[in-house]
N, C-alpha and C. Protein backbone atom coordinates (compact mmCIF):
# COMPACT_ATOMS: atom_id res chain seq x y z
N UNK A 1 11.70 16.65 -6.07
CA UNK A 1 10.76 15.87 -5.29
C UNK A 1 10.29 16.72 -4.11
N UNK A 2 8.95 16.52 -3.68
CA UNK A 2 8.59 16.94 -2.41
C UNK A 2 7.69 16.03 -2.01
N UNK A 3 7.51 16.08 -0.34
CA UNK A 3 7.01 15.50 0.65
C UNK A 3 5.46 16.09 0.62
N UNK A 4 4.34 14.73 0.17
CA UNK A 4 3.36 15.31 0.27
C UNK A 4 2.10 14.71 1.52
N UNK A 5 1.37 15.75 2.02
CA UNK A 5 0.66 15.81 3.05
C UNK A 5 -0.10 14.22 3.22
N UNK A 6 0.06 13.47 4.06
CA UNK A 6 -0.88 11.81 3.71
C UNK A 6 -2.25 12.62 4.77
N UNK A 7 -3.11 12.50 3.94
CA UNK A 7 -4.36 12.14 4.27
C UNK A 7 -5.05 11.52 5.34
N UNK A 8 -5.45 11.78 6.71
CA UNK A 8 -6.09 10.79 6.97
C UNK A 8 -7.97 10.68 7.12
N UNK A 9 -8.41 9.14 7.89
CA UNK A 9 -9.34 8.70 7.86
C UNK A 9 -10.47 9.62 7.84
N UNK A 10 -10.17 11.08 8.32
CA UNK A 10 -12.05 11.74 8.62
C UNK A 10 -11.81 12.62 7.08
N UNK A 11 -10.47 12.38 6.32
CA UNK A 11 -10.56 12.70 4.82
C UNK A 11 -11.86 12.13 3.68
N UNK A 12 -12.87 12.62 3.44
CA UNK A 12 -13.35 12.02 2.26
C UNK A 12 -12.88 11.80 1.02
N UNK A 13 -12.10 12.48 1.19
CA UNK A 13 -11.20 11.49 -0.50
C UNK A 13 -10.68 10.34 -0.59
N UNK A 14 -10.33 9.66 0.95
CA UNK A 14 -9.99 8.52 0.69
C UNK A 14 -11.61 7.28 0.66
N UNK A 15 -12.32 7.68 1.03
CA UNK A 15 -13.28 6.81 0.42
C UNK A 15 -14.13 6.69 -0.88
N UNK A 16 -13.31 7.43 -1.77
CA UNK A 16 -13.97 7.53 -3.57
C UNK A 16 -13.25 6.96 -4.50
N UNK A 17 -13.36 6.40 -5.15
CA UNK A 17 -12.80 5.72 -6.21
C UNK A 17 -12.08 6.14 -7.13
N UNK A 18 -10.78 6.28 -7.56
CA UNK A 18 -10.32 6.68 -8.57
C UNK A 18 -9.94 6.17 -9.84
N UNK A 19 -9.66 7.38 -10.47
CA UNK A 19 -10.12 7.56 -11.95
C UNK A 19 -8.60 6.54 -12.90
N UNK A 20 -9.11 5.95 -13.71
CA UNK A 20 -7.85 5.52 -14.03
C UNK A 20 -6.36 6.57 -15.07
N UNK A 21 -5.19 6.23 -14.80
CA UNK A 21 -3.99 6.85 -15.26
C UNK A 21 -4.19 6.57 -16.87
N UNK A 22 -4.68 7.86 -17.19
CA UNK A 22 -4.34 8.04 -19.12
C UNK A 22 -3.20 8.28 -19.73
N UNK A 23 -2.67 9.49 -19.00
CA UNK A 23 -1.62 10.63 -19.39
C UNK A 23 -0.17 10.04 -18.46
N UNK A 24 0.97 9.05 -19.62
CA UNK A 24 1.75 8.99 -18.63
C UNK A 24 2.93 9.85 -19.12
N UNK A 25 2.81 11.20 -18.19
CA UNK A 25 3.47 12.41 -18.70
C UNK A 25 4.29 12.58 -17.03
N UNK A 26 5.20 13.56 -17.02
CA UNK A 26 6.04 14.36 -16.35
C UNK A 26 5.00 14.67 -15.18
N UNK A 27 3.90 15.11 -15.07
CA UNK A 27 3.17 15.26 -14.17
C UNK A 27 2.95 13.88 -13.21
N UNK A 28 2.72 12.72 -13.55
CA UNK A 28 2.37 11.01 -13.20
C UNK A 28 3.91 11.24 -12.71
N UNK A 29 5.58 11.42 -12.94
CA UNK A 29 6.49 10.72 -12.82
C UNK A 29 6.54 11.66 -11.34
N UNK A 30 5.89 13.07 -11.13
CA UNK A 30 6.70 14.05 -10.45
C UNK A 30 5.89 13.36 -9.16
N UNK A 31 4.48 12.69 -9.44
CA UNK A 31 3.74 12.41 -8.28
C UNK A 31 4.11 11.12 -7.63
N UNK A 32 4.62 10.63 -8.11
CA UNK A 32 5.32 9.26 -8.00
C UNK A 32 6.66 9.22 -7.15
N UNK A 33 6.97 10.68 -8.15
CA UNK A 33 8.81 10.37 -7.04
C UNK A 33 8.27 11.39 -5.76
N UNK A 34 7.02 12.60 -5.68
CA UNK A 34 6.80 12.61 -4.37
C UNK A 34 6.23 11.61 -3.55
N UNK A 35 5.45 11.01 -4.64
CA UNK A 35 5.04 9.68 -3.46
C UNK A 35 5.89 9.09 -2.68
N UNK A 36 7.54 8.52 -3.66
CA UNK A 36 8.66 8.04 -2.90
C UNK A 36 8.77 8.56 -1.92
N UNK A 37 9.27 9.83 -1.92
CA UNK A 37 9.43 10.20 -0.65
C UNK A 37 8.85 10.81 0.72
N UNK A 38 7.56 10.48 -0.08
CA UNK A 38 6.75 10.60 1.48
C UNK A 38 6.69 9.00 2.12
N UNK A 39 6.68 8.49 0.84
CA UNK A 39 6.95 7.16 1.77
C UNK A 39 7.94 6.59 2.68
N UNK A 40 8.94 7.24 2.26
CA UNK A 40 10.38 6.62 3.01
C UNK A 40 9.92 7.53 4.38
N UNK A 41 10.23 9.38 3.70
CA UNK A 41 9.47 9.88 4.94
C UNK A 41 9.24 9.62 6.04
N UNK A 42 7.73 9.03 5.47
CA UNK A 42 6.71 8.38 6.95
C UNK A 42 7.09 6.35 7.59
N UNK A 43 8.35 6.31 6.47
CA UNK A 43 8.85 5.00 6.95
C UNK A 43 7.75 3.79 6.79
N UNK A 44 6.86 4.13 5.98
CA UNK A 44 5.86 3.15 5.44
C UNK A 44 6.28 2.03 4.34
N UNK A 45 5.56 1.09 3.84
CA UNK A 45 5.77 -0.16 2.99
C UNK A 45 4.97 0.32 2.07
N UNK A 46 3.86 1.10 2.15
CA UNK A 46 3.11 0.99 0.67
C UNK A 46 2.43 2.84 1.19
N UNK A 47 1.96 3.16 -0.55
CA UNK A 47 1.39 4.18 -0.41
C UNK A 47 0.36 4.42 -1.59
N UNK A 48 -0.75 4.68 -1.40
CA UNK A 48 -1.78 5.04 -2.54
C UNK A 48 -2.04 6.57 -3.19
N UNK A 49 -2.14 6.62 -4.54
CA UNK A 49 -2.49 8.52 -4.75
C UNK A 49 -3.31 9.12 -3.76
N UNK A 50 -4.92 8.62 -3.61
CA UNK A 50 -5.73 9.01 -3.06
C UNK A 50 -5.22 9.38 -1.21
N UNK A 51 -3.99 8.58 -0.93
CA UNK A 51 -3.70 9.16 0.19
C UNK A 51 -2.97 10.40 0.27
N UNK A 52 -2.98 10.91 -0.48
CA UNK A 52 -1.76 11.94 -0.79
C UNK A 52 -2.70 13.14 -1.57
N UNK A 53 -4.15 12.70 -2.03
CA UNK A 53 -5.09 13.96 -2.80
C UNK A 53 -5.13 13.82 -3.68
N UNK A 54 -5.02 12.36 -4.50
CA UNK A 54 -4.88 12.54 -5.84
C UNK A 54 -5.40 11.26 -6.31
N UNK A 55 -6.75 11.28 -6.85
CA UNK A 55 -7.69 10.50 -7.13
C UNK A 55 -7.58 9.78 -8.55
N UNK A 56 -6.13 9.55 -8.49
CA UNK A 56 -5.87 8.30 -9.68
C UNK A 56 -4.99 7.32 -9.51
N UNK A 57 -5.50 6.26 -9.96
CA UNK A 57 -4.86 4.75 -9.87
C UNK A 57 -3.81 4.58 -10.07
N UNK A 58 -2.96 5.03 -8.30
CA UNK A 58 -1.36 5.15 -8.80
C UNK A 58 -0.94 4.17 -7.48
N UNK A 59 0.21 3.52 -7.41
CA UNK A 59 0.40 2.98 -5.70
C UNK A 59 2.02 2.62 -5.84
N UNK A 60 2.28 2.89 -4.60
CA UNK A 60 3.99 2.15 -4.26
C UNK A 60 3.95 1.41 -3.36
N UNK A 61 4.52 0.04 -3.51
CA UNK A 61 4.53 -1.14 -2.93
C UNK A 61 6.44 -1.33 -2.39
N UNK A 62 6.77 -1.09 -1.36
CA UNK A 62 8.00 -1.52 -1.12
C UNK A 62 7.95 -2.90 -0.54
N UNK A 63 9.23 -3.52 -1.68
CA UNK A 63 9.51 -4.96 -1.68
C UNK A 63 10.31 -5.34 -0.81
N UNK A 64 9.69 -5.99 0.49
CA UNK A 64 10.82 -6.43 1.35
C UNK A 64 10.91 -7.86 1.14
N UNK A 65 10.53 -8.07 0.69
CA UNK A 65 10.73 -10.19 0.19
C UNK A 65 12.41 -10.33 -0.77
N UNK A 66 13.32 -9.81 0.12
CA UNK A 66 14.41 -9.67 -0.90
C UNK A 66 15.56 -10.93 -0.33
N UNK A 67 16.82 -11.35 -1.09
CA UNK A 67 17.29 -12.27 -0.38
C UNK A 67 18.68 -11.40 1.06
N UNK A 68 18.74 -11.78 1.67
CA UNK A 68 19.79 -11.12 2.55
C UNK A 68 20.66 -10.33 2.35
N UNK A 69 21.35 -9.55 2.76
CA UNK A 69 22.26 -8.94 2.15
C UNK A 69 21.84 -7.62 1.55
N UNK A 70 20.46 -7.80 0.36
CA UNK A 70 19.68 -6.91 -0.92
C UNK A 70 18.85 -6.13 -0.28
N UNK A 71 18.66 -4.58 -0.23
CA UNK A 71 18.10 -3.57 0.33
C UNK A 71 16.93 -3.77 -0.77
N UNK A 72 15.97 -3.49 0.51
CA UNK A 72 14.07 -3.55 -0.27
C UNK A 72 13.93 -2.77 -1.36
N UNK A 73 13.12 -2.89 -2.39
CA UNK A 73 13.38 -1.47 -3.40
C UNK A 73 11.08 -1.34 -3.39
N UNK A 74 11.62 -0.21 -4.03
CA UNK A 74 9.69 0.41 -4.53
C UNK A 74 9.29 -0.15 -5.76
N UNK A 75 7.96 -0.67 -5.56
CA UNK A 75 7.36 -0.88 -7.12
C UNK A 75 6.37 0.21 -7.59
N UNK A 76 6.36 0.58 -8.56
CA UNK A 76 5.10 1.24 -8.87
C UNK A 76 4.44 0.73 -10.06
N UNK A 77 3.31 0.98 -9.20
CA UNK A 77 2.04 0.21 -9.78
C UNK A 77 1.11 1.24 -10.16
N UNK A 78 0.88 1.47 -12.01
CA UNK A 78 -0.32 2.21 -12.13
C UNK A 78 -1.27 1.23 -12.81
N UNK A 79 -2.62 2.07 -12.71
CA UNK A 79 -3.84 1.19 -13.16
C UNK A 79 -3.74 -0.48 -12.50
N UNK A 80 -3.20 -0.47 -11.24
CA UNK A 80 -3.04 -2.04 -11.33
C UNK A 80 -4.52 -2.72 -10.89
N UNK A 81 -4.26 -4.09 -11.48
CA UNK A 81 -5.53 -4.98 -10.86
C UNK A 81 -4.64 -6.33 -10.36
N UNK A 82 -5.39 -6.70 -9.91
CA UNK A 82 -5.46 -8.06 -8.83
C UNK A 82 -5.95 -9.38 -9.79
N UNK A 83 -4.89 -9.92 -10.53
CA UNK A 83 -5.27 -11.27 -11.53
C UNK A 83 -5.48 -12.70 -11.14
N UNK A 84 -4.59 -12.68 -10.11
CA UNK A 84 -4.71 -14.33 -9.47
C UNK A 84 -4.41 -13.94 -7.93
N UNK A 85 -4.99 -14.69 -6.98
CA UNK A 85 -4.79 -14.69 -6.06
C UNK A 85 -4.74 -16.00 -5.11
N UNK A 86 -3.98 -16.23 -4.12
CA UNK A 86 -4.67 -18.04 -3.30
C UNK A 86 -3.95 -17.48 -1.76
N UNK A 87 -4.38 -18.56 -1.12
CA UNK A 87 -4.06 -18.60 0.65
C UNK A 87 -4.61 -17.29 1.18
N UNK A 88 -4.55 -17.79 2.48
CA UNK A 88 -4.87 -16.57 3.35
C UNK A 88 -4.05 -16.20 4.08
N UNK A 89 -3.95 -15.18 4.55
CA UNK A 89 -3.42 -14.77 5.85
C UNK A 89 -4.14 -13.63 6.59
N UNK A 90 -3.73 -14.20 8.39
CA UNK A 90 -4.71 -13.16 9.01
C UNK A 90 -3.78 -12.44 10.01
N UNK A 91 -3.01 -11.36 9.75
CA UNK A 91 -1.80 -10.60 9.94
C UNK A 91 -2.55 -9.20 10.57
N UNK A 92 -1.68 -8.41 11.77
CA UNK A 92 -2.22 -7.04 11.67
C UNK A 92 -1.78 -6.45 11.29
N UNK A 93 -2.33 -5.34 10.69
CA UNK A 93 -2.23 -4.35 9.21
C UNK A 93 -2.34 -2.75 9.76
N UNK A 94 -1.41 -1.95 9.36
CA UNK A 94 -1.77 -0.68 10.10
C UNK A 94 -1.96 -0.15 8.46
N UNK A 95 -2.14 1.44 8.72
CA UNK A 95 -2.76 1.97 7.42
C UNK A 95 -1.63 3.96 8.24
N UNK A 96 -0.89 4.20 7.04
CA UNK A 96 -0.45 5.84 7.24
C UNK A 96 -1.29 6.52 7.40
N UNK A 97 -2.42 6.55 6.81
CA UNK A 97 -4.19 7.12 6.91
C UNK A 97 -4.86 7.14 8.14
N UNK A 98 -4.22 5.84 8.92
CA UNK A 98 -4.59 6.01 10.03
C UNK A 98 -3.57 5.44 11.32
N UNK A 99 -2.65 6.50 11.62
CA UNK A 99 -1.96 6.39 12.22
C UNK A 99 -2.10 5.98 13.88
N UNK A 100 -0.94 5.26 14.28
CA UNK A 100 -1.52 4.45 15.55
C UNK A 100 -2.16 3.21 15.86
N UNK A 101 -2.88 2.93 14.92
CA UNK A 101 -3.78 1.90 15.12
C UNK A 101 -3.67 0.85 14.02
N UNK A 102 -4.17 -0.74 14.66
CA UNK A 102 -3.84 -1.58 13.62
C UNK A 102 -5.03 -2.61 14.15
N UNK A 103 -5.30 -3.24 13.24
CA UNK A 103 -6.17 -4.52 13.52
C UNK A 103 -5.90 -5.99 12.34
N UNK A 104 -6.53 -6.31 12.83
CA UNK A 104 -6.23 -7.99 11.79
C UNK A 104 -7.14 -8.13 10.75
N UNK A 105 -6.69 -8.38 9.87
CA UNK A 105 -7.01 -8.00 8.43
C UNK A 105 -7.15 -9.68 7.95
N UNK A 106 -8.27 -9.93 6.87
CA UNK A 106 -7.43 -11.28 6.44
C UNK A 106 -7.37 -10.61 4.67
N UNK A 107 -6.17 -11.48 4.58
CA UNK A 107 -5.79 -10.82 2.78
C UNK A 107 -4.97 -12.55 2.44
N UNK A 108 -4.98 -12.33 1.19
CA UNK A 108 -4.20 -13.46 0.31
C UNK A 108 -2.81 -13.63 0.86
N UNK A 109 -2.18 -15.08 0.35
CA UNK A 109 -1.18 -15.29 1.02
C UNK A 109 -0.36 -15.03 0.20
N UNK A 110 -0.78 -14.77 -1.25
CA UNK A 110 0.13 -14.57 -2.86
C UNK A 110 -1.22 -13.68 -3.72
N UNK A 111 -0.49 -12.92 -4.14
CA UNK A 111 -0.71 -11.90 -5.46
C UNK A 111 -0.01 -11.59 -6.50
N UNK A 112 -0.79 -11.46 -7.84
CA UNK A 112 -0.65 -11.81 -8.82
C UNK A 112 -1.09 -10.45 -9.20
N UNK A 113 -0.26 -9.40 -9.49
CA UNK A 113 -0.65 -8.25 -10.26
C UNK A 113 -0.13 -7.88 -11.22
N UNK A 114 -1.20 -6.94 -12.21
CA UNK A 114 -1.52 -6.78 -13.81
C UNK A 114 -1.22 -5.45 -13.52
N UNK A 115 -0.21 -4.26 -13.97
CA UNK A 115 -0.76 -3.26 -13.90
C UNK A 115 0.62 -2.41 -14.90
N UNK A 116 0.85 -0.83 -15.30
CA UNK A 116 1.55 -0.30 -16.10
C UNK A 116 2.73 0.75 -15.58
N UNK A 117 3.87 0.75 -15.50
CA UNK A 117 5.04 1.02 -15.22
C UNK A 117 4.68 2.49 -15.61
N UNK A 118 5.49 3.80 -15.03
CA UNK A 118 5.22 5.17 -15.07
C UNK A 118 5.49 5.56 -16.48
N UNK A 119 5.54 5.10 -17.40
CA UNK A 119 5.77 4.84 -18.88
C UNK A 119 4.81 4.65 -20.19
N UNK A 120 3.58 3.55 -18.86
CA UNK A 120 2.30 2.96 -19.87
C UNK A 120 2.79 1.51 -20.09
N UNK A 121 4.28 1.02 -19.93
CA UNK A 121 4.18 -0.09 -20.57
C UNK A 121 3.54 -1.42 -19.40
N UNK A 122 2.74 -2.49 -19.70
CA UNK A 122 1.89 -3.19 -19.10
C UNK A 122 3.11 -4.47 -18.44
N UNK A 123 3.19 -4.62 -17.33
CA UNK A 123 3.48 -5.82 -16.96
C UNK A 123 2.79 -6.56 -15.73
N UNK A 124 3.71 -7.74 -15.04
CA UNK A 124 3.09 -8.39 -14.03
C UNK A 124 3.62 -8.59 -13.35
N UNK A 125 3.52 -8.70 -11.74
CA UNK A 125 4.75 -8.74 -10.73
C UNK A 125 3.69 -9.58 -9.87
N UNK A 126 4.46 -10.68 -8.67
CA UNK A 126 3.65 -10.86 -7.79
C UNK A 126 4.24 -11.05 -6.45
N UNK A 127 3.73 -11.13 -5.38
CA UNK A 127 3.80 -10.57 -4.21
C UNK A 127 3.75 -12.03 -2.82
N UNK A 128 4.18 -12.19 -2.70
CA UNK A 128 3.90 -13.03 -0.78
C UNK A 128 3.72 -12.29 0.18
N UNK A 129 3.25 -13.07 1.42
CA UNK A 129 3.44 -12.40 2.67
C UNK A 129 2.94 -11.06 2.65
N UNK A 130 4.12 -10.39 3.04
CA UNK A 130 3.47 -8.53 3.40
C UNK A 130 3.49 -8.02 2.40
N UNK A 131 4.42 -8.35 1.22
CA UNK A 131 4.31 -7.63 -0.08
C UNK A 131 2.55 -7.87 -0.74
N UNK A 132 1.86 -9.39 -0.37
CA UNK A 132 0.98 -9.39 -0.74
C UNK A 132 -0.10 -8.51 0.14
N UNK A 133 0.18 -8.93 1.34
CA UNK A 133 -0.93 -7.76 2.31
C UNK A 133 -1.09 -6.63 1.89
N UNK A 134 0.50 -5.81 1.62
CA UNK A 134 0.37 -4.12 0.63
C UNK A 134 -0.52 -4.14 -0.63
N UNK A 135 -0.06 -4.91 -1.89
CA UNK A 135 -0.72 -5.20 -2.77
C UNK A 135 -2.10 -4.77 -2.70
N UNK A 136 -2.41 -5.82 -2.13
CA UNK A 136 -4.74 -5.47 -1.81
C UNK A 136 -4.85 -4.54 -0.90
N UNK A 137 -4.24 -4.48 -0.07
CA UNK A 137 -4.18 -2.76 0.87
C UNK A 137 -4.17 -1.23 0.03
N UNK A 138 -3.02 -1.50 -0.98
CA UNK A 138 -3.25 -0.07 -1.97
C UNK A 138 -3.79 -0.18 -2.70
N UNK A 139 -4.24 -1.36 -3.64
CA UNK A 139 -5.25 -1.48 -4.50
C UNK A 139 -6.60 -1.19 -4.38
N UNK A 140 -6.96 -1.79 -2.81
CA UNK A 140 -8.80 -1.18 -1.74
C UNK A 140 -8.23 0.69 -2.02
N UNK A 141 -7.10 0.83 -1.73
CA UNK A 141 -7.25 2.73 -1.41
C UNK A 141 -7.95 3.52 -2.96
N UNK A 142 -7.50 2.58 -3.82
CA UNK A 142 -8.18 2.71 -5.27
C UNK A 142 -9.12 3.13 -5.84
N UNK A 143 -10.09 1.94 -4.70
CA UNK A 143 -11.86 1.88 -4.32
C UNK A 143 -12.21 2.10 -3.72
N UNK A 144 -11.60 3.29 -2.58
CA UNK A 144 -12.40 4.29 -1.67
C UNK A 144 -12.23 3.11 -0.60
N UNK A 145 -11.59 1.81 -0.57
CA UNK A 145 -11.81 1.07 0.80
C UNK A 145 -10.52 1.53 1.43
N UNK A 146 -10.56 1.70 3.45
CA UNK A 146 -9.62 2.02 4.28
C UNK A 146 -9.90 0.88 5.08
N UNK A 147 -8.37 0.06 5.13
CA UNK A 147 -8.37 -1.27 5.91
C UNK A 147 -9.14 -1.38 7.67
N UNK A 148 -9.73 -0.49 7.72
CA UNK A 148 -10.72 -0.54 9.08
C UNK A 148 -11.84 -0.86 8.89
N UNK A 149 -11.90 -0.88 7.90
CA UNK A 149 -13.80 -1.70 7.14
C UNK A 149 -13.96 -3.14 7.18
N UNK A 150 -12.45 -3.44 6.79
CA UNK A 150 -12.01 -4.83 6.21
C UNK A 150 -11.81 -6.08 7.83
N UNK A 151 -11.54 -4.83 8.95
CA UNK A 151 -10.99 -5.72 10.23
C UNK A 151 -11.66 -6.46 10.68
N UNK A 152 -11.17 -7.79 11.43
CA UNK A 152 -12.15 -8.66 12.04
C UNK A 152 -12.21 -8.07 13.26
N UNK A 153 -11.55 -7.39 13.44
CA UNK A 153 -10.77 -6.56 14.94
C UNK A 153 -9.79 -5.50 15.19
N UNK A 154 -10.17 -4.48 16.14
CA UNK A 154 -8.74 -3.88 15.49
C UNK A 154 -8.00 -4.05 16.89
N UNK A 155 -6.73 -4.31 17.12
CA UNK A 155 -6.21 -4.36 18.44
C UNK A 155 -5.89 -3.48 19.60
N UNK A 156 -5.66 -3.91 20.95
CA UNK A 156 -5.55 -3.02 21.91
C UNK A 156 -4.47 -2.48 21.72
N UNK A 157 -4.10 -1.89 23.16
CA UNK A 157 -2.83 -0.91 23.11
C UNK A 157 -1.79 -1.88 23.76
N UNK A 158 -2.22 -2.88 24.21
CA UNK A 158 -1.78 -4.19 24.99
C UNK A 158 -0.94 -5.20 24.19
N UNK A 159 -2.14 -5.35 22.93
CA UNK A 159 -1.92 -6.57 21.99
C UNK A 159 -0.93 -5.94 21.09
N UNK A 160 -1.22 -4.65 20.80
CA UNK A 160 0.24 -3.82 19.80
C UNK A 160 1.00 -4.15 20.70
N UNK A 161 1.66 -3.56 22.12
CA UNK A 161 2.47 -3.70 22.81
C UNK A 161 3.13 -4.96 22.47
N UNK A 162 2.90 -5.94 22.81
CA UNK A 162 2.87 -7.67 22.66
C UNK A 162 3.57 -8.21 21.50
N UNK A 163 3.15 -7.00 20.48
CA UNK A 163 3.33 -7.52 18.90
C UNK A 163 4.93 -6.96 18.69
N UNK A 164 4.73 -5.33 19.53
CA UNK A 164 6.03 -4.65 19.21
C UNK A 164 7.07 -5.62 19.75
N UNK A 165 6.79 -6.00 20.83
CA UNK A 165 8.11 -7.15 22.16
C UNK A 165 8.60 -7.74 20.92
N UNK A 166 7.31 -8.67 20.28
CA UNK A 166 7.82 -9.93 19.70
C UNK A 166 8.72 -9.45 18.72
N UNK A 167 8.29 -8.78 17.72
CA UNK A 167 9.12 -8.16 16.78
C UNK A 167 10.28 -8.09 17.15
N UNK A 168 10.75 -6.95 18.10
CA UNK A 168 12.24 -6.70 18.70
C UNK A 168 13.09 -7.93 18.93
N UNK A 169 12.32 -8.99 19.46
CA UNK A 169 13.20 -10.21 19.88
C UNK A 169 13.59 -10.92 18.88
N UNK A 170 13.01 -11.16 17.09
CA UNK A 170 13.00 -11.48 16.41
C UNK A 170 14.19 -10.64 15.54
C-alpha cells in the first residue's frame, strides 16, 4: 500500500466526470487499499478516485453508524449509484479537497446504494446520517461536483469554532 497525494480544489480533475470501473483486476484492488490508507492517513470518513488522480468510479465510505463497543469499518463502493433516497438534512460538510473549510450542505437523511464490490460482484448497502452525507458527497466527486457548489453557506472561523466546542462537550 501507499499514501496517495489528495488533490485539491484549484485541481481540474476533480471537476470531470469519471469513467466507469470495467477491469476488476489487481490494479482497482492496489488503488483501493491506497485509497485506505490515505484515508485513515488524512483521518477522513470518505474518499473519491478522482481525489487521488484517478478518474474512475471508485469511493470509500467509512461506516461510523456502528453499535458501541464496534470499531467503524470502510465500504467500497465501485460504479455506485444512488437508488432510493428520503429526508433531509442540513449538516456542515467539510471536503479533504478542500481543507479547512466547511459549509452547510443539505443531503438526504437515508441512502440507498447500488454499486459493485472490488470483485464486480453487484450489491446494496444503505446509509443514515453522516454515512448518508458521505454517500452523495463521493458519489458528486464522480460527477466532477466539489461540495462548495452545493453550499447554502460556507461557515466562519467563529461558527467552526462553535461547532468544534460543541463537539468536544458531546
Amino acid at each position: 500500500m501507499a499514501l496517495r497525494n489528495i488533490l485539491t480544489e484549484e485541481d481540474p480533475t476533480l471537476t470531470r466526470k469519471c469513467r466507469v470501473v470495467t477491469d476488476f483486476n489487481p490494479r482497482l484492488h492496489q488503488l483501493l487499499d491506497d485509497m485506505a490508507e490515505t484515508l485513515e492517513q488524512a483521518d477522513g470518513v470518505g474518499l473519491a478516485a478522482p481525489q487521488v488522480g484517478v478518474l474512475r468510479r471508485a469511493v470509500l465510505v467509512l461506516e461510523t453508524n456502528v453499535p458501541e463497543g464496534s470499531e467503524p469499518y470502510l465500504i467500497e463502493l465501485i460504479n455506485p449509484e444512488i437508488i432510493e433516497s428520503s429526508g433531509e438534512q442540513h449538516e456542515p460538510e467539510g471536503c479533504l479537497s478542500v481543507p479547512g473549510q466547511y459549509g452547510i450542505v443539505s443531503r438526504p437523511a437515508f441512502v440507498k446504494v447500488k454499486a459493485q464490490n472490488r470483485f464486480g460482484e453487484v450489491f446494496e448497502v444503505t446509509g443514515t446520517g453522516l454515512t448518508a452525507r458521505c454517500f452523495a458527497h463521493e458519489i458528486d466527486h464522480l460527477d466532477g461536483i466539489v461540495f462548495t457548489s452545493k453550499c447554502e453557506r460556507m461557515l466562519t472561523e467563529e461558527e467552526l469554532q462553535a461547532t468544534r466546542e460543541l463537539d468536544a462537550e458531546d
